[in-house]
N, C-alpha and C. Protein backbone atom coordinates (compact mmCIF):
# COMPACT_ATOMS: atom_id res chain seq x y z
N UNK A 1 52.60 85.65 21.34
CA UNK A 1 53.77 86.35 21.83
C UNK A 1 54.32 85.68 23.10
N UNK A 2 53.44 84.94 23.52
CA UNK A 2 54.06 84.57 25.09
C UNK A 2 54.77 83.24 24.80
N UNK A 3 53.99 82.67 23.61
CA UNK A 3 54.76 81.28 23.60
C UNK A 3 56.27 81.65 22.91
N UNK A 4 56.14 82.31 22.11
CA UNK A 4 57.61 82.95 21.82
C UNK A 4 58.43 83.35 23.02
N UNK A 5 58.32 83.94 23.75
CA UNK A 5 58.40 84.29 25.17
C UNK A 5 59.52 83.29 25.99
N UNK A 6 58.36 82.46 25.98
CA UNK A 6 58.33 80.90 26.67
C UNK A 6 59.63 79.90 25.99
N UNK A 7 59.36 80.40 25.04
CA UNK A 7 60.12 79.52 24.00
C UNK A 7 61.66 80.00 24.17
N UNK A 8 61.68 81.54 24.00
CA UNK A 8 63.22 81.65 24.14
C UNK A 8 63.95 81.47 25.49
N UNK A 9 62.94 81.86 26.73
CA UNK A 9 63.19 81.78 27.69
C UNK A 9 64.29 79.96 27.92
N UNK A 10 62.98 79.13 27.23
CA UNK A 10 63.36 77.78 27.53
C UNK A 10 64.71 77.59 26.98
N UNK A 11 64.66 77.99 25.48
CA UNK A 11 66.07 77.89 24.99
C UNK A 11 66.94 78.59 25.68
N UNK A 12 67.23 79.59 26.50
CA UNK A 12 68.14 80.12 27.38
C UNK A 12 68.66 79.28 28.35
N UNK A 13 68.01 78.72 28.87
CA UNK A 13 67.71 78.26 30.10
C UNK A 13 68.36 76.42 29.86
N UNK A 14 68.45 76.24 28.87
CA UNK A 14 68.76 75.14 28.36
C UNK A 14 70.09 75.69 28.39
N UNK A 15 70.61 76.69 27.62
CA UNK A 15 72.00 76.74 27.08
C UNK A 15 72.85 77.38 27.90
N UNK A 16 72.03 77.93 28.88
CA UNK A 16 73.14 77.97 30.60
C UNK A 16 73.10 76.73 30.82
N UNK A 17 72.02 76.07 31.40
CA UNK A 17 72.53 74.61 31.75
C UNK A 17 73.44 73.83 31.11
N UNK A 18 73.74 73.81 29.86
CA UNK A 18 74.70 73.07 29.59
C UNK A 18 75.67 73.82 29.57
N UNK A 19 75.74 75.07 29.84
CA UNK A 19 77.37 75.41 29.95
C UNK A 19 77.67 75.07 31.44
N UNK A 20 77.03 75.00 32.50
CA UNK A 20 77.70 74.73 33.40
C UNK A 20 77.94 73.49 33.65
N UNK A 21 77.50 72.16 32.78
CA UNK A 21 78.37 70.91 32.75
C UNK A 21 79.92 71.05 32.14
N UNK A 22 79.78 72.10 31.14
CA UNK A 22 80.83 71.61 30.87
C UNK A 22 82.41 72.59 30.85
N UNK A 23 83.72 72.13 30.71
CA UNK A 23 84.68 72.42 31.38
C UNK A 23 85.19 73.87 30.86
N UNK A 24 85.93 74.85 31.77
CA UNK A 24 86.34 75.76 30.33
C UNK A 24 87.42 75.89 29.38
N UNK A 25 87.41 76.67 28.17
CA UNK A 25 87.63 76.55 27.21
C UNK A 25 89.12 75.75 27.60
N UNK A 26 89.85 76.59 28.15
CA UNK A 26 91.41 75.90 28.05
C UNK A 26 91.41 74.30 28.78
N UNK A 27 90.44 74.19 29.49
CA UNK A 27 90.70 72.79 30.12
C UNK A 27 89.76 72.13 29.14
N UNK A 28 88.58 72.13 28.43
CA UNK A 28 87.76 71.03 27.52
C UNK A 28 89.11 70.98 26.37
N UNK A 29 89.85 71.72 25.87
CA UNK A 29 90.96 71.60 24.58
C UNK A 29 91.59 70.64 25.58
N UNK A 30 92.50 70.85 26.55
CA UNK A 30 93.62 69.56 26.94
C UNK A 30 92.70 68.58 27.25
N UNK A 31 91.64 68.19 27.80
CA UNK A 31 90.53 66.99 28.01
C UNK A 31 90.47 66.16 26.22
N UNK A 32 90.03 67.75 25.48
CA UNK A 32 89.81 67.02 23.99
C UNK A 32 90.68 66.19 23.33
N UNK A 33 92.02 67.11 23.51
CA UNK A 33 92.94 66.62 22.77
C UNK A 33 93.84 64.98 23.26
N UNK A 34 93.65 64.92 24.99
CA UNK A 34 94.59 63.77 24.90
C UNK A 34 93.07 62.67 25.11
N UNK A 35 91.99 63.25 24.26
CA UNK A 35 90.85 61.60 24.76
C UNK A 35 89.88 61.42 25.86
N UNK A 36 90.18 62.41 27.10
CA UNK A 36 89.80 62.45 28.17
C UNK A 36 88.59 61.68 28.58
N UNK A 37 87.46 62.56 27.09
CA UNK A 37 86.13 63.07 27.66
C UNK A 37 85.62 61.46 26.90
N UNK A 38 86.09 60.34 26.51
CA UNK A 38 85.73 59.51 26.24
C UNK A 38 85.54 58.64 27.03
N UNK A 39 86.02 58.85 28.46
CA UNK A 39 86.05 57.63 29.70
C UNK A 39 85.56 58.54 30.53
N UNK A 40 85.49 59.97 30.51
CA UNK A 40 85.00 61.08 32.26
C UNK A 40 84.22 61.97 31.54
N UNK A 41 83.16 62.43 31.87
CA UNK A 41 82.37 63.74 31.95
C UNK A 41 82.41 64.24 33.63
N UNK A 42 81.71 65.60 33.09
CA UNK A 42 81.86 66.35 34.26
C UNK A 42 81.27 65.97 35.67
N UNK A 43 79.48 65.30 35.25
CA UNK A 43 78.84 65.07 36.03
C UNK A 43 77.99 63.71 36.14
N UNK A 44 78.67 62.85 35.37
CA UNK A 44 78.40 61.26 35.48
C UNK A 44 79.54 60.29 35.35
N UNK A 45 79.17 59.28 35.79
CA UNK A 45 80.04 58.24 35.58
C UNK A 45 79.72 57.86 33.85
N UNK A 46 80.84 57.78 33.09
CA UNK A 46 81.18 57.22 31.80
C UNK A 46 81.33 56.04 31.72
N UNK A 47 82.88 55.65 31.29
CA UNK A 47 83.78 54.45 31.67
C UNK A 47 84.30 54.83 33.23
N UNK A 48 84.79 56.06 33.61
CA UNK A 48 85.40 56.23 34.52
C UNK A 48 84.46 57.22 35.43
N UNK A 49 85.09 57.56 36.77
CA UNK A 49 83.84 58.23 37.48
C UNK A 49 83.87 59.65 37.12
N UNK A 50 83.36 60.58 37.37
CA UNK A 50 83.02 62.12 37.14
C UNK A 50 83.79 63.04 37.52
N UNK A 51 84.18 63.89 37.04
CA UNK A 51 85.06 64.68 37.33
C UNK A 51 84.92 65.58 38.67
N UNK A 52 83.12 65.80 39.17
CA UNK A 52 83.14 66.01 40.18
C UNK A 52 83.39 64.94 41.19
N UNK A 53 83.35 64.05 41.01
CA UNK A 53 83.15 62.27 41.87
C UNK A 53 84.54 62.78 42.42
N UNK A 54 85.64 62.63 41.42
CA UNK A 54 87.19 62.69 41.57
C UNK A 54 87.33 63.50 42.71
N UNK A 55 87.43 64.93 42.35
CA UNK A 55 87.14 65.90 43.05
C UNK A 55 87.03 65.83 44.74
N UNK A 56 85.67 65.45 44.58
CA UNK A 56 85.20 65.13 45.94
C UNK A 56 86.11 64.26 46.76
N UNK A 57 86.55 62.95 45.97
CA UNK A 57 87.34 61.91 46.72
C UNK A 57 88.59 62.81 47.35
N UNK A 58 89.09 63.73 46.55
CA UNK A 58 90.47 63.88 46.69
C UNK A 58 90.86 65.19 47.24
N UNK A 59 89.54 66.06 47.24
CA UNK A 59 89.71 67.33 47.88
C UNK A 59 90.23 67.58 48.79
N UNK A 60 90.63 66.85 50.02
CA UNK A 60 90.93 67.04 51.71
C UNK A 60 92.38 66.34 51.54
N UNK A 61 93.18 65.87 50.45
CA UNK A 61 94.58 65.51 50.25
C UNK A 61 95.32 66.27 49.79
N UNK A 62 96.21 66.42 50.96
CA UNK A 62 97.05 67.64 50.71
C UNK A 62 98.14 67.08 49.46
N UNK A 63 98.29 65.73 48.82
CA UNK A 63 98.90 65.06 48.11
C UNK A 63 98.52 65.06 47.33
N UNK A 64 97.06 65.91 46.84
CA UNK A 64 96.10 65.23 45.32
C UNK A 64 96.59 65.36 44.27
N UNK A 65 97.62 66.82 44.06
CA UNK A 65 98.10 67.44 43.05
C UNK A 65 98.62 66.24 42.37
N UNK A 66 99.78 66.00 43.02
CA UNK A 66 100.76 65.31 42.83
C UNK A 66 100.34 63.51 42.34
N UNK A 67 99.22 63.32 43.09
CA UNK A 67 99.10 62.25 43.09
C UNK A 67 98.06 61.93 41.86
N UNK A 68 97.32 63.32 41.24
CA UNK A 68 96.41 62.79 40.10
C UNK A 68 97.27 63.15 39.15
N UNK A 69 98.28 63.95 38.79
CA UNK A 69 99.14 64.12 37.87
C UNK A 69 99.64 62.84 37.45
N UNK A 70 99.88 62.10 38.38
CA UNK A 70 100.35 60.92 38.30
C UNK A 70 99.87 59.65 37.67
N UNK A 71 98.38 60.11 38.25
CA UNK A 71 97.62 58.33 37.72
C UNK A 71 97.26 59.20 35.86
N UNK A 72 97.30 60.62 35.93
CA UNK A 72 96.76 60.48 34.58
C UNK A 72 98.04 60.90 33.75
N UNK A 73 99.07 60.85 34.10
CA UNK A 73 100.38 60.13 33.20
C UNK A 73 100.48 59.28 32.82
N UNK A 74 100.31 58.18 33.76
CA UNK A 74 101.03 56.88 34.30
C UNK A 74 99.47 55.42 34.11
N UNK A 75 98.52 56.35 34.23
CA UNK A 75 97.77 55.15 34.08
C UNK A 75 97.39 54.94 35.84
N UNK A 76 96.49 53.95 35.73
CA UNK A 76 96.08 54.12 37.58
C UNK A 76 95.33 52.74 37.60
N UNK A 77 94.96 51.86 38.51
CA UNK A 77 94.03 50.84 38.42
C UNK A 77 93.41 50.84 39.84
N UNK A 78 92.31 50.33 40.43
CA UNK A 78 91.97 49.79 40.99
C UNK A 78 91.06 50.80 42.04
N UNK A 79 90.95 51.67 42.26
CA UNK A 79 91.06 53.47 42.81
C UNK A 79 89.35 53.54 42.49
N UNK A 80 88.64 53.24 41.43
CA UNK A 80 87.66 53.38 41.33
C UNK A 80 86.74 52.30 40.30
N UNK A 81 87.56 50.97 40.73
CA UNK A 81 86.55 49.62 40.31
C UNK A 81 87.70 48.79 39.31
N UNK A 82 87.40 48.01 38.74
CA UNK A 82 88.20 47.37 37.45
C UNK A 82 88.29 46.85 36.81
N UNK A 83 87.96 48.67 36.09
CA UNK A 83 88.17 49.27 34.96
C UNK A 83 89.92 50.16 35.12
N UNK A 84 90.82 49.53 34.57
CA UNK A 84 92.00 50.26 34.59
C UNK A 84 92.02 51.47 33.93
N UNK A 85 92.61 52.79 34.16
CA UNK A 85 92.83 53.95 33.02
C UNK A 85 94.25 53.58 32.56
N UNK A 86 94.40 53.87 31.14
CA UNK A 86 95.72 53.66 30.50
C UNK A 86 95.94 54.82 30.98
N UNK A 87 97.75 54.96 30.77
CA UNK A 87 98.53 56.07 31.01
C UNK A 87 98.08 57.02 29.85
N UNK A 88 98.60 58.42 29.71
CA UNK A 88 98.40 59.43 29.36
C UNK A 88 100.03 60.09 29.07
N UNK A 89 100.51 59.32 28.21
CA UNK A 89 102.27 59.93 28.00
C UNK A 89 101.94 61.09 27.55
N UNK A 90 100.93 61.51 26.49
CA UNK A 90 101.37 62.56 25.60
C UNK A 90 100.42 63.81 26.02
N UNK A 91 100.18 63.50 27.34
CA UNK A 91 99.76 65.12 28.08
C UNK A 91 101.13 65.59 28.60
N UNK A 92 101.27 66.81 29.18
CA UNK A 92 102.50 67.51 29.47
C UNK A 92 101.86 67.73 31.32
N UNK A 93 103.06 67.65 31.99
CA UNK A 93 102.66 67.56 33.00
C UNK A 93 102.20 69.23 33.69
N UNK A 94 102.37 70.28 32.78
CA UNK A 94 101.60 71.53 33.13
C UNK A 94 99.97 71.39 32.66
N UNK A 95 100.03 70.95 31.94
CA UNK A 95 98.84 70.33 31.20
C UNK A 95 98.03 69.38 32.10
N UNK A 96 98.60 68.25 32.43
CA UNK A 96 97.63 67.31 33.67
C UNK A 96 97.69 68.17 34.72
N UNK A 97 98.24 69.10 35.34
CA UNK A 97 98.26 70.03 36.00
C UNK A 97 97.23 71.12 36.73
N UNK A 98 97.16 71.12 35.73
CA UNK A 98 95.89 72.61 35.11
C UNK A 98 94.41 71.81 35.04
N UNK A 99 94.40 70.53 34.18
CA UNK A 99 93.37 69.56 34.58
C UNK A 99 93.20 69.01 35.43
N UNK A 100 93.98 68.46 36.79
CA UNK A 100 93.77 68.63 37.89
C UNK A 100 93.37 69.87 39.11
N UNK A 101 93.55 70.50 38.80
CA UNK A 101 93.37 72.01 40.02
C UNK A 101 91.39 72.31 39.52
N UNK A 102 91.77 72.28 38.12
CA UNK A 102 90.44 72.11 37.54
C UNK A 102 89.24 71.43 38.50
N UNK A 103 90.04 70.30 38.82
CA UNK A 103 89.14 68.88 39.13
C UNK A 103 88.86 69.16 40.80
N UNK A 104 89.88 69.59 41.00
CA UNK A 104 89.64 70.00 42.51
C UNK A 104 88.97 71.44 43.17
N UNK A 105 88.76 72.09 41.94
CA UNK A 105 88.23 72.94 42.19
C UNK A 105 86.71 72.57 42.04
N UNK A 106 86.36 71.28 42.02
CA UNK A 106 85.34 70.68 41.59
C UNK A 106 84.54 70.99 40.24
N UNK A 107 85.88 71.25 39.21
CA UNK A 107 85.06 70.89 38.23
C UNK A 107 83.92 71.98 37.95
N UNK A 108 84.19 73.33 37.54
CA UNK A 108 83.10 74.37 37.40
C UNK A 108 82.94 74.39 35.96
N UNK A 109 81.85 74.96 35.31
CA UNK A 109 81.79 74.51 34.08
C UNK A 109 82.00 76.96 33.34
């Protein structure tokens, strides 16, 4: 009985942890849909750095909004090594929006 116990406990305990890597529901759909999560996760470097990494860099800029809307429209280079990010035409800019505030809110899962 205890290893049963033990057992579900562990499986619990597993499946909080991974919910708090990852993004919620309305922000993992716009991440899914324009590609995102193929170059950024929440809490490592991928191709590109982490969504908390971002975060952190950009938290104390009163410009961040504006300015990550931008590189993930438009594409961005040089900001974090080089590796360029292509632009992102076919997000909507309420959409990079919402995935930014996300990001600065550091990214809660």
């Amino acid at each position: 009985m205890r290893t049963i116990k033990l057992l579900v406990s562990l499986g619990l305990a597993s499946t909080s942890l991974a919910c708090l890597a990852a993004p919620d529901a309305a922000v993992n759909a716009i991440l899914s849909k324009n590609n995102c999560l193929a170059c950024h996760a929440v809490d490592r470097k991928v191709v590109g750095p982490s969504y908390k990494d971002v975060g952190a860099k950009f938290k104390d800029d009163p410009n961040a909004v504006t300015l990550l809307v931008g590189k993930i429209k438009n594409g961005s280079a040089g900001t974090w090594g080089p590796v360029p990010m292509p632009p992102n035409p076919g997000i909507s800019p309420d959409e990079a929006k919402q995935v930014v505030n996300w990001i600065l809110s550091g990214a809660p899962g």
